[in-house]
PDB file of N, CA and C in Angstrom:
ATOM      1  N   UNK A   1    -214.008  89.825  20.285  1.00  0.00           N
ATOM      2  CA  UNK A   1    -213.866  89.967  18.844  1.00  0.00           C
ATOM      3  C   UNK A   1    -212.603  89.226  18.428  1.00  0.00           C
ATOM      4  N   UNK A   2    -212.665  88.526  17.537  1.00  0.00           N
ATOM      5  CA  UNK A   2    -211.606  87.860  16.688  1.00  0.00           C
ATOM      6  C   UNK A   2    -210.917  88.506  16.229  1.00  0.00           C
ATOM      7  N   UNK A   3    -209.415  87.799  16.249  1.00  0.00           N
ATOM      8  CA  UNK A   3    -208.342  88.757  15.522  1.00  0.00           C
ATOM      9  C   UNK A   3    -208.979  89.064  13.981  1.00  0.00           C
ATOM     10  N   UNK A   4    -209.366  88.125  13.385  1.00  0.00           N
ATOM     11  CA  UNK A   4    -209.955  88.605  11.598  1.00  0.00           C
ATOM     12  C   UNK A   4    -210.639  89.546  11.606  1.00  0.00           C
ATOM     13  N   UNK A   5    -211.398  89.671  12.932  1.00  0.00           N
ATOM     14  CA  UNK A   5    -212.913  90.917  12.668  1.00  0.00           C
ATOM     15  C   UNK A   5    -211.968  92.167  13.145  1.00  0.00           C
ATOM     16  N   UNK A   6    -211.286  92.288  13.867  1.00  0.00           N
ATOM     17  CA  UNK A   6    -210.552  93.356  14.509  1.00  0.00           C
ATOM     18  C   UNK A   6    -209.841  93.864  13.188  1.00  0.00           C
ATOM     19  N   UNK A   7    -209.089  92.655  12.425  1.00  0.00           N
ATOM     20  CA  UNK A   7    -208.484  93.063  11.566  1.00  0.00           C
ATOM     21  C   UNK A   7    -209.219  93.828  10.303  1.00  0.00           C
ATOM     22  N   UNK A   8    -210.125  93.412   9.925  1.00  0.00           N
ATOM     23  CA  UNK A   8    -211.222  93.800   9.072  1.00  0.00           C
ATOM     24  C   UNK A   8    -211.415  95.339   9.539  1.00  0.00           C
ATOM     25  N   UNK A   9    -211.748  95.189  10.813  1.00  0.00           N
ATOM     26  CA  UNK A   9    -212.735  96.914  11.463  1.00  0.00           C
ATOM     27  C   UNK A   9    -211.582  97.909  11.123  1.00  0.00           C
ATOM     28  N   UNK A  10    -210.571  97.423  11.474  1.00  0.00           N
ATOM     29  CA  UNK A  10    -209.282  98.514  11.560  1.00  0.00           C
ATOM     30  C   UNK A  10    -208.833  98.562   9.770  1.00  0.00           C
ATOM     31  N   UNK A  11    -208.737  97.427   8.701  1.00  0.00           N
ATOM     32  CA  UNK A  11    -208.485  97.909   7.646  1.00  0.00           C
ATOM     33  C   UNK A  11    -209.557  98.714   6.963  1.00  0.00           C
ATOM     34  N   UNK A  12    -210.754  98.427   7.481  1.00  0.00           N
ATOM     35  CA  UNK A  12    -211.845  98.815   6.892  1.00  0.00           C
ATOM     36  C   UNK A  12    -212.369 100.909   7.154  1.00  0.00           C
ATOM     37  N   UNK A  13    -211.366 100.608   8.697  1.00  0.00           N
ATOM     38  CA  UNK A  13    -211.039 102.124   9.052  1.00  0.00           C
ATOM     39  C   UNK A  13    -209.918 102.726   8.277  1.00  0.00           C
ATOM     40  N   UNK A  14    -208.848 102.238   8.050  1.00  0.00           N
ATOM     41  CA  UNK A  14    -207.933 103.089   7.165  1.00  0.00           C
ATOM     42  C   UNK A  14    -207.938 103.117   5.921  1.00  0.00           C
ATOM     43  N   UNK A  15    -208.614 102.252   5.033  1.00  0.00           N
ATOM     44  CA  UNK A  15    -209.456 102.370   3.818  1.00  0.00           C
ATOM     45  C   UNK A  15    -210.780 103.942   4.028  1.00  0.00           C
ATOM     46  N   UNK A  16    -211.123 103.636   4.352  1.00  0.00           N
ATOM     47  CA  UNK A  16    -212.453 105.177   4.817  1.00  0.00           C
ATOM     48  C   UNK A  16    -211.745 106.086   5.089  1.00  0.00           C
ATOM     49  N   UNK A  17    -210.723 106.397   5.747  1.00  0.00           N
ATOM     50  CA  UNK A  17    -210.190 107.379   6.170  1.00  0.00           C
ATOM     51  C   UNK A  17    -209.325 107.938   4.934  1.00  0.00           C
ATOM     52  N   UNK A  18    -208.501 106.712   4.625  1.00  0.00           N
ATOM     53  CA  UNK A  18    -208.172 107.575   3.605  1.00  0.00           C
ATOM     54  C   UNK A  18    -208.458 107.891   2.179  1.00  0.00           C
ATOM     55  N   UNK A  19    -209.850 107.290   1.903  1.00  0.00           N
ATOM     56  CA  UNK A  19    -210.424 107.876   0.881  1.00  0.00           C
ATOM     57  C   UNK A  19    -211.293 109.201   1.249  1.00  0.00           C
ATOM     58  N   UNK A  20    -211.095 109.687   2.232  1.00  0.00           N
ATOM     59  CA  UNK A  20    -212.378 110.859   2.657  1.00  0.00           C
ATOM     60  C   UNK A  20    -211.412 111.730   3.346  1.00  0.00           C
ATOM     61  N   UNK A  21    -209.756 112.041   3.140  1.00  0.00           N
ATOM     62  CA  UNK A  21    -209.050 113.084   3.356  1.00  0.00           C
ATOM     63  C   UNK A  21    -209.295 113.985   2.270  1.00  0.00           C
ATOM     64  N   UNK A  22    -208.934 115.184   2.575  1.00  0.00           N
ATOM     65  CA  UNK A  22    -208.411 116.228   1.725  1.00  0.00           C
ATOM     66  C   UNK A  22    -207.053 115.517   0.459  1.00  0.00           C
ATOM     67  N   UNK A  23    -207.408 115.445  -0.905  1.00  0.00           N
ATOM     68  CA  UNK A  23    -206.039 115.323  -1.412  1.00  0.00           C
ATOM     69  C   UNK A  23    -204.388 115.697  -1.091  1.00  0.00           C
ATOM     70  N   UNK A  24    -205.007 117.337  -0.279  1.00  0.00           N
ATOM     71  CA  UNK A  24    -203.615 117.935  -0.228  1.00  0.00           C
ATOM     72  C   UNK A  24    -202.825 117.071   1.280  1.00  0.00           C
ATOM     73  N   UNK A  25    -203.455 116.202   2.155  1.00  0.00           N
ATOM     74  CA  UNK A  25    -202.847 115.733   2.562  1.00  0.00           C
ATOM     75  C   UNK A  25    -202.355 114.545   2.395  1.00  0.00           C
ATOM     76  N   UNK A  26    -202.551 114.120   1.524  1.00  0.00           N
ATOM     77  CA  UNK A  26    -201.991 112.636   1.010  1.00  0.00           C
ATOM     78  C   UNK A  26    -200.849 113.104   0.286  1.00  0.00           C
ATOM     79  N   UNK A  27    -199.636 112.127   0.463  1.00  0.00           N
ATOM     80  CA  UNK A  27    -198.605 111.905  -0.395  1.00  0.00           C
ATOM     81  C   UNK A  27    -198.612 111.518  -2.282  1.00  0.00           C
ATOM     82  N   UNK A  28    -197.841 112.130  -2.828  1.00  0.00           N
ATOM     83  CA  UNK A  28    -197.804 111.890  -4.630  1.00  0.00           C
ATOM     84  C   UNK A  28    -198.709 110.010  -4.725  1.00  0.00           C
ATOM     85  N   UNK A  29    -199.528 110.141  -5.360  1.00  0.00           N
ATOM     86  CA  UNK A  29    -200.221 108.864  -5.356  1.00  0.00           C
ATOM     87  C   UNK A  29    -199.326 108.420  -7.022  1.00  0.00           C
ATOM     88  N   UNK A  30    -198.823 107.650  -7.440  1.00  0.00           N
ATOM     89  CA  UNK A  30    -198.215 107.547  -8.400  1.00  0.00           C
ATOM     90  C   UNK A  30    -199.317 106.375  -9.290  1.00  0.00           C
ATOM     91  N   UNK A  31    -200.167 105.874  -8.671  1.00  0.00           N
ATOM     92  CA  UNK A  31    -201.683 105.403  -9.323  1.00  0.00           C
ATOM     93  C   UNK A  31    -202.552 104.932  -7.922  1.00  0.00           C
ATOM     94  N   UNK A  32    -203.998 105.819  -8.098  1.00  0.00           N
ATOM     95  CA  UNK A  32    -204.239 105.407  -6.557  1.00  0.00           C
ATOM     96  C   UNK A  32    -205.323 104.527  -7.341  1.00  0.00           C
ATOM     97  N   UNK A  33    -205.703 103.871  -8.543  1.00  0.00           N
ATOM     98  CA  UNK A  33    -206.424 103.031  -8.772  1.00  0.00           C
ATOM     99  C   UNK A  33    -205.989 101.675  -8.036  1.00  0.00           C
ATOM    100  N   UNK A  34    -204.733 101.299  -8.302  1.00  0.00           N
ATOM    101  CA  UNK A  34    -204.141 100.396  -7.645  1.00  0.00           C
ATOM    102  C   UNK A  34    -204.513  99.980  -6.418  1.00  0.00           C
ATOM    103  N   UNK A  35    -204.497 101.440  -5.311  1.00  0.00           N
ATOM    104  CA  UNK A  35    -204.645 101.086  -3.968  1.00  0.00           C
ATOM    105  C   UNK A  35    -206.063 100.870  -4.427  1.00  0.00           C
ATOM    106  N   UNK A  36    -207.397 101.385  -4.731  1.00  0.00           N
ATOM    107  CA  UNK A  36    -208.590 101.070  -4.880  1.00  0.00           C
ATOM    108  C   UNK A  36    -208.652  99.645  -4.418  1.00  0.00           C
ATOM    109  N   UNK A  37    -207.913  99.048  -5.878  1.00  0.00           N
ATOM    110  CA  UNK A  37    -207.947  97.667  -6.160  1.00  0.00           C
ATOM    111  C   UNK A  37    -207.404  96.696  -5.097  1.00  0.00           C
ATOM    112  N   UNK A  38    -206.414  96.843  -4.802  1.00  0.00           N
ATOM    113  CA  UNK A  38    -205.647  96.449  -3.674  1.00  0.00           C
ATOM    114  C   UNK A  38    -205.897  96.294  -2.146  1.00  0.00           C
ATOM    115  N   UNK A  39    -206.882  97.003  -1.850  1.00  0.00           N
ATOM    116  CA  UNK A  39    -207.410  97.985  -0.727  1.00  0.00           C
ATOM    117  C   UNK A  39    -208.849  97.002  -0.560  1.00  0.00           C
ATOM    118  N   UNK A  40    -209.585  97.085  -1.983  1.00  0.00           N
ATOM    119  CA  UNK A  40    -210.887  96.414  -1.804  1.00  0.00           C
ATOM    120  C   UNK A  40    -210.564  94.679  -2.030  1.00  0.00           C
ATOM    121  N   UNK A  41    -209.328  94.251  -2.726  1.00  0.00           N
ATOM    122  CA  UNK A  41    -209.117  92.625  -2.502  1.00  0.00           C
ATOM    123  C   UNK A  41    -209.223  92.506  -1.012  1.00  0.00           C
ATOM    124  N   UNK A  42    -207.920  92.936  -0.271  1.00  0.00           N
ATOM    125  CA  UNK A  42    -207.638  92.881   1.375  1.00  0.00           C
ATOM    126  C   UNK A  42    -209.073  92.862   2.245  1.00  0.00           C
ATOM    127  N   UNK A  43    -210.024  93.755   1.825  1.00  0.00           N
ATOM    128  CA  UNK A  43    -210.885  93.646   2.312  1.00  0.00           C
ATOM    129  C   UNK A  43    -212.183  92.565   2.196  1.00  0.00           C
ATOM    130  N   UNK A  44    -211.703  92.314   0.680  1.00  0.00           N
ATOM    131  CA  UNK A  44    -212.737  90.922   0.574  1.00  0.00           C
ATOM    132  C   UNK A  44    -212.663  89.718   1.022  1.00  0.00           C
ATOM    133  N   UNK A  45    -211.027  89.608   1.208  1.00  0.00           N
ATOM    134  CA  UNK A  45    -210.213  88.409   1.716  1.00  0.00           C
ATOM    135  C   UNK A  45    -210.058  87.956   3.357  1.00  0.00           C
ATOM    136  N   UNK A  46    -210.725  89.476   3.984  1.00  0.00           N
ATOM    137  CA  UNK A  46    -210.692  89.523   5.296  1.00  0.00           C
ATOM    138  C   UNK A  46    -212.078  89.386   5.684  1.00  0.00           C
ATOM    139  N   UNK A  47    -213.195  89.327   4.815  1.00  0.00           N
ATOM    140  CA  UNK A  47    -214.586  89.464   4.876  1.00  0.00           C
ATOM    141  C   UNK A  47    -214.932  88.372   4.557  1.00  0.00           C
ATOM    142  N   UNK A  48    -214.719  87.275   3.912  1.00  0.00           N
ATOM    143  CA  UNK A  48    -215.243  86.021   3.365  1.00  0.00           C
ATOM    144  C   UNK A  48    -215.625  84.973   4.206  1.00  0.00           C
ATOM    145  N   UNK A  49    -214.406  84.967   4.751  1.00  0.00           N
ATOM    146  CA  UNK A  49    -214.314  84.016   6.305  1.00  0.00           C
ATOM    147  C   UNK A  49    -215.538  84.086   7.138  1.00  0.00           C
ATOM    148  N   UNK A  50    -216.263  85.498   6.853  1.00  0.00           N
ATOM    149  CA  UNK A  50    -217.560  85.453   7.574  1.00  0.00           C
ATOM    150  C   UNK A  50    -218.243  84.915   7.557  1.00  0.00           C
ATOM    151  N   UNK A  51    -218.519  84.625   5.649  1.00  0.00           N
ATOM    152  CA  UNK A  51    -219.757  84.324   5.300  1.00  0.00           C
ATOM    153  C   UNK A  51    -220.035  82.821   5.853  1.00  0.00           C
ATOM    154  N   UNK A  52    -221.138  82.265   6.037  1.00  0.00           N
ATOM    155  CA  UNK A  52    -221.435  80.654   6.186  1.00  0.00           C
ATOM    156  C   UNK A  52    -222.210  80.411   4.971  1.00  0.00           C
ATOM    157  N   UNK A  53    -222.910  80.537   4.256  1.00  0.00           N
ATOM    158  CA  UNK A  53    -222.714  80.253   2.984  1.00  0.00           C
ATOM    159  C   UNK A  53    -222.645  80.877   2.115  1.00  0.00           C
ATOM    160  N   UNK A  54    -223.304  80.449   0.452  1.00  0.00           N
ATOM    161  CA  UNK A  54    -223.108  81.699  -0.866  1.00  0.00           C
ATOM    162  C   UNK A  54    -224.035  82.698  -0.748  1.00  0.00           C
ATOM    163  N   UNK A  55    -225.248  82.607  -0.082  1.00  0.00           N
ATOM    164  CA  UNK A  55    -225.828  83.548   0.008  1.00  0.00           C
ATOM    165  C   UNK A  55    -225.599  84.844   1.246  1.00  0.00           C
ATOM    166  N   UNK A  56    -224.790  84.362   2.426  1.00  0.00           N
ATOM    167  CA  UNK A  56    -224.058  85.540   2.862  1.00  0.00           C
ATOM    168  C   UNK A  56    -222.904  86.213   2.359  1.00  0.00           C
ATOM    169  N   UNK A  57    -222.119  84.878   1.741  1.00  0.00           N
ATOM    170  CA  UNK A  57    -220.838  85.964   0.993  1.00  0.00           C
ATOM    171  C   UNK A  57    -221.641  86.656  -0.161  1.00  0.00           C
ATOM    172  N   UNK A  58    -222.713  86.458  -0.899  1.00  0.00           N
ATOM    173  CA  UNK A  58    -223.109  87.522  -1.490  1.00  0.00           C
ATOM    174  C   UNK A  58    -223.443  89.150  -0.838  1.00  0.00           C
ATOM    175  N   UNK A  59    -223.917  88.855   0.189  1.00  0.00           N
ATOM    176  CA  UNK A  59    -223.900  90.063   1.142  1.00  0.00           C
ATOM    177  C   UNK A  59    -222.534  90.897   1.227  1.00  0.00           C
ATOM    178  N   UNK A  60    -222.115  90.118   1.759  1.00  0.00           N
ATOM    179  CA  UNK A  60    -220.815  90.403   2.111  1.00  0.00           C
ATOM    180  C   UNK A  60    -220.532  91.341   0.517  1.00  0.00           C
ATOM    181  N   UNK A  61    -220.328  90.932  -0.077  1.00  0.00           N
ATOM    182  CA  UNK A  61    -219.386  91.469  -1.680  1.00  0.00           C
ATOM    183  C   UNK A  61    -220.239  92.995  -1.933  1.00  0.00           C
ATOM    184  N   UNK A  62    -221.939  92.550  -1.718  1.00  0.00           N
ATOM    185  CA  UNK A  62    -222.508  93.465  -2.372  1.00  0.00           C
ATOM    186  C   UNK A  62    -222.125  94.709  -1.204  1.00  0.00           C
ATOM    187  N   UNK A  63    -222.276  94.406   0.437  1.00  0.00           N
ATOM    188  CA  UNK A  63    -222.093  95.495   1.059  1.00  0.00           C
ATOM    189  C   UNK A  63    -220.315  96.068   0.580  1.00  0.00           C
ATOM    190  N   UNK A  64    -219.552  95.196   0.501  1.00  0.00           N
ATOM    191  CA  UNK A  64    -217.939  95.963   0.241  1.00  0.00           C
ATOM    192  C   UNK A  64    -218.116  96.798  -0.987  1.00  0.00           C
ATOM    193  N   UNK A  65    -218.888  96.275  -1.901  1.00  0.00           N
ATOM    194  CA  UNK A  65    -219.252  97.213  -3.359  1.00  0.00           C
ATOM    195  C   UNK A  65    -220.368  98.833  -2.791  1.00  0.00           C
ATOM    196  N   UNK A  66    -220.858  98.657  -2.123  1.00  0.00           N
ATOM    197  CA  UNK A  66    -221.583  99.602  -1.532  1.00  0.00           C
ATOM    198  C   UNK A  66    -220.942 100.628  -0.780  1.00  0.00           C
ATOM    199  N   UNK A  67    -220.276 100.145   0.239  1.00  0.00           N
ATOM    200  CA  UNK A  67    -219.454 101.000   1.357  1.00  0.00           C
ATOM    201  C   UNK A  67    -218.294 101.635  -0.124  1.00  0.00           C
ATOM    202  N   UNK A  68    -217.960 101.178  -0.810  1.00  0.00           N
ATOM    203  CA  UNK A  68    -217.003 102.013  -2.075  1.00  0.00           C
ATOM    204  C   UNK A  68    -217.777 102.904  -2.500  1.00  0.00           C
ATOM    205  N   UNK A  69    -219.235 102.406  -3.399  1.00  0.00           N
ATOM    206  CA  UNK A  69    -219.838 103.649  -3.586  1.00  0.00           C
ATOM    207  C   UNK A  69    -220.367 104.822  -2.875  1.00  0.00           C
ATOM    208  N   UNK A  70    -220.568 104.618  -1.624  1.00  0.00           N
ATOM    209  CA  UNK A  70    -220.461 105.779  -0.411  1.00  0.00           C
ATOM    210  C   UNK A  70    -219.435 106.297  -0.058  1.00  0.00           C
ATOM    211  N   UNK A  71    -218.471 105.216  -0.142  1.00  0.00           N
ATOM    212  CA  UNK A  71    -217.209 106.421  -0.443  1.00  0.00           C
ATOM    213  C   UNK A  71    -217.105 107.668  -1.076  1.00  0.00           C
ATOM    214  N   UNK A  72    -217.005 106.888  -2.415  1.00  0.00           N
ATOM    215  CA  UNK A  72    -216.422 107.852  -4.100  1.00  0.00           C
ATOM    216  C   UNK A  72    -218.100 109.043  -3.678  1.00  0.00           C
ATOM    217  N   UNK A  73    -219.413 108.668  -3.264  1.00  0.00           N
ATOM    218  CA  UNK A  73    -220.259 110.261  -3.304  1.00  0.00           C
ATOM    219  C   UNK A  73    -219.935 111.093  -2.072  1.00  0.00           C
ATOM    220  N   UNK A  74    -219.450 110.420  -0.826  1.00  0.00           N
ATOM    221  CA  UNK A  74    -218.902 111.232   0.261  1.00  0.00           C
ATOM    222  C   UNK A  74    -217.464 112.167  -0.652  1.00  0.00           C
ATOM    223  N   UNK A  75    -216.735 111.754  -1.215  1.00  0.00           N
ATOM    224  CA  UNK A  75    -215.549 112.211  -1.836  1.00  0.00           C
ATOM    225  C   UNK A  75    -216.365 113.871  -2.389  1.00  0.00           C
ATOM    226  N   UNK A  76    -217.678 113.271  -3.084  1.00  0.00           N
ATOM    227  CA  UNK A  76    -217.524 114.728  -3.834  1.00  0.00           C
ATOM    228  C   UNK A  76    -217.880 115.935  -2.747  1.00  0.00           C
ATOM    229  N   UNK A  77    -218.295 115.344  -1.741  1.00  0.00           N
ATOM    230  CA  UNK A  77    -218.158 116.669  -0.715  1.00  0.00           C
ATOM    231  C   UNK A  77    -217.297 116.879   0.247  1.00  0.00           C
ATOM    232  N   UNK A  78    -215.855 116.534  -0.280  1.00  0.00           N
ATOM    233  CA  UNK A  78    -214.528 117.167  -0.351  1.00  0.00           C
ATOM    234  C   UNK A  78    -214.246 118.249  -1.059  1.00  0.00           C
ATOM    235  N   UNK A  79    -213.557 119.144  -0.660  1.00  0.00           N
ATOM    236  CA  UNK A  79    -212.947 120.654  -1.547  1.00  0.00           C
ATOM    237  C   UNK A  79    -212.127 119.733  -2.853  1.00  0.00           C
ATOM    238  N   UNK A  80    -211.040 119.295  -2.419  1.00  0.00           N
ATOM    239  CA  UNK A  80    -210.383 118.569  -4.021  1.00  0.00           C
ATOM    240  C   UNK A  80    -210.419 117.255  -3.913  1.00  0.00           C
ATOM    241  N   UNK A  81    -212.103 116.592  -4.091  1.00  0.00           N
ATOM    242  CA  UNK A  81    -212.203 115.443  -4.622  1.00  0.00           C
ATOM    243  C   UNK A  81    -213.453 115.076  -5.406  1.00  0.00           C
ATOM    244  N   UNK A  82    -213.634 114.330  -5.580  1.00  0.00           N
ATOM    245  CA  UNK A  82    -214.461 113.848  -6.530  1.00  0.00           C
ATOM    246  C   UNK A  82    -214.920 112.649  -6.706  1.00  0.00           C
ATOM    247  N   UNK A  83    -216.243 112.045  -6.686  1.00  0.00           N
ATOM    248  CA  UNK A  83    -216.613 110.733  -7.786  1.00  0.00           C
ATOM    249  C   UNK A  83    -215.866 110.440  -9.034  1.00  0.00           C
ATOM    250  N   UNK A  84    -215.445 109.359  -8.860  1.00  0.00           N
ATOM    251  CA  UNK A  84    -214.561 108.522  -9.930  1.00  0.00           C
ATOM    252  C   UNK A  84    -215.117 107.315 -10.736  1.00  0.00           C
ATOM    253  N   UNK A  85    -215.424 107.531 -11.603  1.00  0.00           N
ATOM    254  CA  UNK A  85    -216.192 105.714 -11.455  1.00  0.00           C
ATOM    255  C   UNK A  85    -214.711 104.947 -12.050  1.00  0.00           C
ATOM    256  N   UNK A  86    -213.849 105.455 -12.351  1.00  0.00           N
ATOM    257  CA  UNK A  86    -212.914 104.532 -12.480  1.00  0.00           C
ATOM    258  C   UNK A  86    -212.307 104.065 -10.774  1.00  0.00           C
ATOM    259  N   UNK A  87    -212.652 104.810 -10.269  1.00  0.00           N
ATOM    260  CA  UNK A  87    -212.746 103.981  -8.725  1.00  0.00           C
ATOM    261  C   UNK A  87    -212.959 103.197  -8.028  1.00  0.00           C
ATOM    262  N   UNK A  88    -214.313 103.304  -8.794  1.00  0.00           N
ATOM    263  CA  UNK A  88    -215.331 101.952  -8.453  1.00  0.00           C
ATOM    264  C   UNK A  88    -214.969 101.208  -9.056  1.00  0.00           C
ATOM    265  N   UNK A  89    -214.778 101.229 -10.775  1.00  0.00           N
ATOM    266  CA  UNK A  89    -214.204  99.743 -11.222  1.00  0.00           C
ATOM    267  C   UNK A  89    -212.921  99.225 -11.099  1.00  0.00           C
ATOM    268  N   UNK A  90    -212.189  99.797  -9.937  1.00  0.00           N
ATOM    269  CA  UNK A  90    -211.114  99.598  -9.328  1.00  0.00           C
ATOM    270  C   UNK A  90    -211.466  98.932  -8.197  1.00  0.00           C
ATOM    271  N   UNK A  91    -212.426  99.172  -7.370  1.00  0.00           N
ATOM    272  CA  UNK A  91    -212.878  98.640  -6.015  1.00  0.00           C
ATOM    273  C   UNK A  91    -213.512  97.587  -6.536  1.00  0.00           C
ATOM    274  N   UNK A  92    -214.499  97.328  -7.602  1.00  0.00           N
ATOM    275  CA  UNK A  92    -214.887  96.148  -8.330  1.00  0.00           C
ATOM    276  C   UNK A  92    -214.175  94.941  -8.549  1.00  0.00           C
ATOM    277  N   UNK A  93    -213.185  95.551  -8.972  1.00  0.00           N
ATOM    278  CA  UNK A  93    -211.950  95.037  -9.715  1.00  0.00           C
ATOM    279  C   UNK A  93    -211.534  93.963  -8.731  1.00  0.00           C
ATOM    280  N   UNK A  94    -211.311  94.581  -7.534  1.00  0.00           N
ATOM    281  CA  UNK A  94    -211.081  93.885  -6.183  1.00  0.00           C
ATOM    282  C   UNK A  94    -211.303  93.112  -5.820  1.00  0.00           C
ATOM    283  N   UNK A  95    -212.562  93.563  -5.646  1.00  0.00           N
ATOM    284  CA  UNK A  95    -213.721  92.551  -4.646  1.00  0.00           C
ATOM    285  C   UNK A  95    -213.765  90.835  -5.439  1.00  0.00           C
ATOM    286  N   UNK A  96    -214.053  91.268  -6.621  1.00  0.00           N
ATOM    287  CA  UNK A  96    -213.817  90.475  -7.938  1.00  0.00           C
ATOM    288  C   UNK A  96    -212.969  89.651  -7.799  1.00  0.00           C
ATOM    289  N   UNK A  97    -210.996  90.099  -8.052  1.00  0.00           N
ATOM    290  CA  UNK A  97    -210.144  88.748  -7.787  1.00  0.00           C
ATOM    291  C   UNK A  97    -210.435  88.641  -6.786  1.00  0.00           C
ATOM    292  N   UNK A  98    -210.466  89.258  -4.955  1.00  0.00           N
ATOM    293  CA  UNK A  98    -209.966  88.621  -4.123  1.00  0.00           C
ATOM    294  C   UNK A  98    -211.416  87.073  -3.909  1.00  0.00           C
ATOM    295  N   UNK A  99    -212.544  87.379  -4.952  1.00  0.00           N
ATOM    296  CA  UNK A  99    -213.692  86.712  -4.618  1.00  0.00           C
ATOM    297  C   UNK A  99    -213.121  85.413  -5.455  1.00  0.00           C
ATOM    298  N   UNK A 100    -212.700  85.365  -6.453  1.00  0.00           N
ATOM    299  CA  UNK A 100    -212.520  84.198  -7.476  1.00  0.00           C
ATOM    300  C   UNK A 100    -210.939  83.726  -6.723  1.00  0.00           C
ATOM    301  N   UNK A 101    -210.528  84.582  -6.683  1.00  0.00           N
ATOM    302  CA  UNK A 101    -208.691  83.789  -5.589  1.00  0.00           C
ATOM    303  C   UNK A 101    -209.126  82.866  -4.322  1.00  0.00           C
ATOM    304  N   UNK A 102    -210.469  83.124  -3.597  1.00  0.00           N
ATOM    305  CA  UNK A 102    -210.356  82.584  -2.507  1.00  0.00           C
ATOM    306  C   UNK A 102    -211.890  81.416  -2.694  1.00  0.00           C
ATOM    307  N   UNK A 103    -212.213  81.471  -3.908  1.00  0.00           N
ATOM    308  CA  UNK A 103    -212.601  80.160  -4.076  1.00  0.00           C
ATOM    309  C   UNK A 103    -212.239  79.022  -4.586  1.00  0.00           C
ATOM    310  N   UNK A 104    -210.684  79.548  -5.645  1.00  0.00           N
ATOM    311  CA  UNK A 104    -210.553  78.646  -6.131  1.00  0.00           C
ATOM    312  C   UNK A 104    -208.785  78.171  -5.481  1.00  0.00           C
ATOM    313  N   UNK A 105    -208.442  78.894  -4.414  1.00  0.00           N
ATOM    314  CA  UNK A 105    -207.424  78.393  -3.564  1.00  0.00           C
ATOM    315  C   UNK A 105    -208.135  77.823  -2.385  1.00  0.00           C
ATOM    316  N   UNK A 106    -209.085  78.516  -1.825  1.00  0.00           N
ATOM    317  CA  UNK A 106    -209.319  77.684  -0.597  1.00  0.00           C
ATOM    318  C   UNK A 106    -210.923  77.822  -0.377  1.00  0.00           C
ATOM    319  N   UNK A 107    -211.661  76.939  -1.096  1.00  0.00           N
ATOM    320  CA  UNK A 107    -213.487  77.371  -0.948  1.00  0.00           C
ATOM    321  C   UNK A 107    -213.635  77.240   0.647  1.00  0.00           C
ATOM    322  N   UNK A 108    -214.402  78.319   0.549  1.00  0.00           N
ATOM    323  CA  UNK A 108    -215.062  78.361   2.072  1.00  0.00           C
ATOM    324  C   UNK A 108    -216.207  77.552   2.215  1.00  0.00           C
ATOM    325  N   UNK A 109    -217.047  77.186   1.231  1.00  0.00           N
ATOM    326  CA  UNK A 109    -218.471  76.216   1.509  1.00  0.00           C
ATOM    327  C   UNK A 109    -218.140  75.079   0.750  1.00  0.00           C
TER     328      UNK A 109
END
């Protein structure tokens, strides 16, 4: 496995993990839309490299938009959490720049 895919599996593990804790163990989130956003660029930016052309990086985007929304409904069967859809259009949000940043700094096809 490639350092990118390793890197991917492992951000892609501490993204999941820590959207599917208990709130009470997470630290004061002072905006966790941010990390959403932040969280799902890193991951698009580490996922692109995969694709070989537009029709796999479409895959690619639609599964990172997917694995979010299985997130945010796993969340509601947490004691203190919940579906957000401002979550999703935070993880959107993401997927979104890191998709338009890395075509128009460095196209992959």
């Amino acid at each position: 496995m490639g350092w990118n895919a390793l890197l991917f599996v492992l951000t892609a593990t501490a993204v999941t993990v820590g959207c599917l804790v208990p709130n009470r163990w997470l630290p004061p989130l002072p905006n966790d839309k941010v990390l959403h956003f932040v969280s799902f660029a890193v991951l698009t930016g580490l996922a692109l490299p995969f694709a070989h052309d537009m029709s796999s990086a479409l895959l690619w985007l639609a599964g990172l938009l997917l694995a979010g929304w299985i997130i945010e409904c796993l969340q509601s069967l947490l004691p203190d959490r919940r579906f957000c859809w401002r979550d999703m259009a935070a993880n959107a949000g993401g997927i979104a720049f890191a998709t338009l940043a890395t075509f128009l700094v460095a196209p992959i096809f």
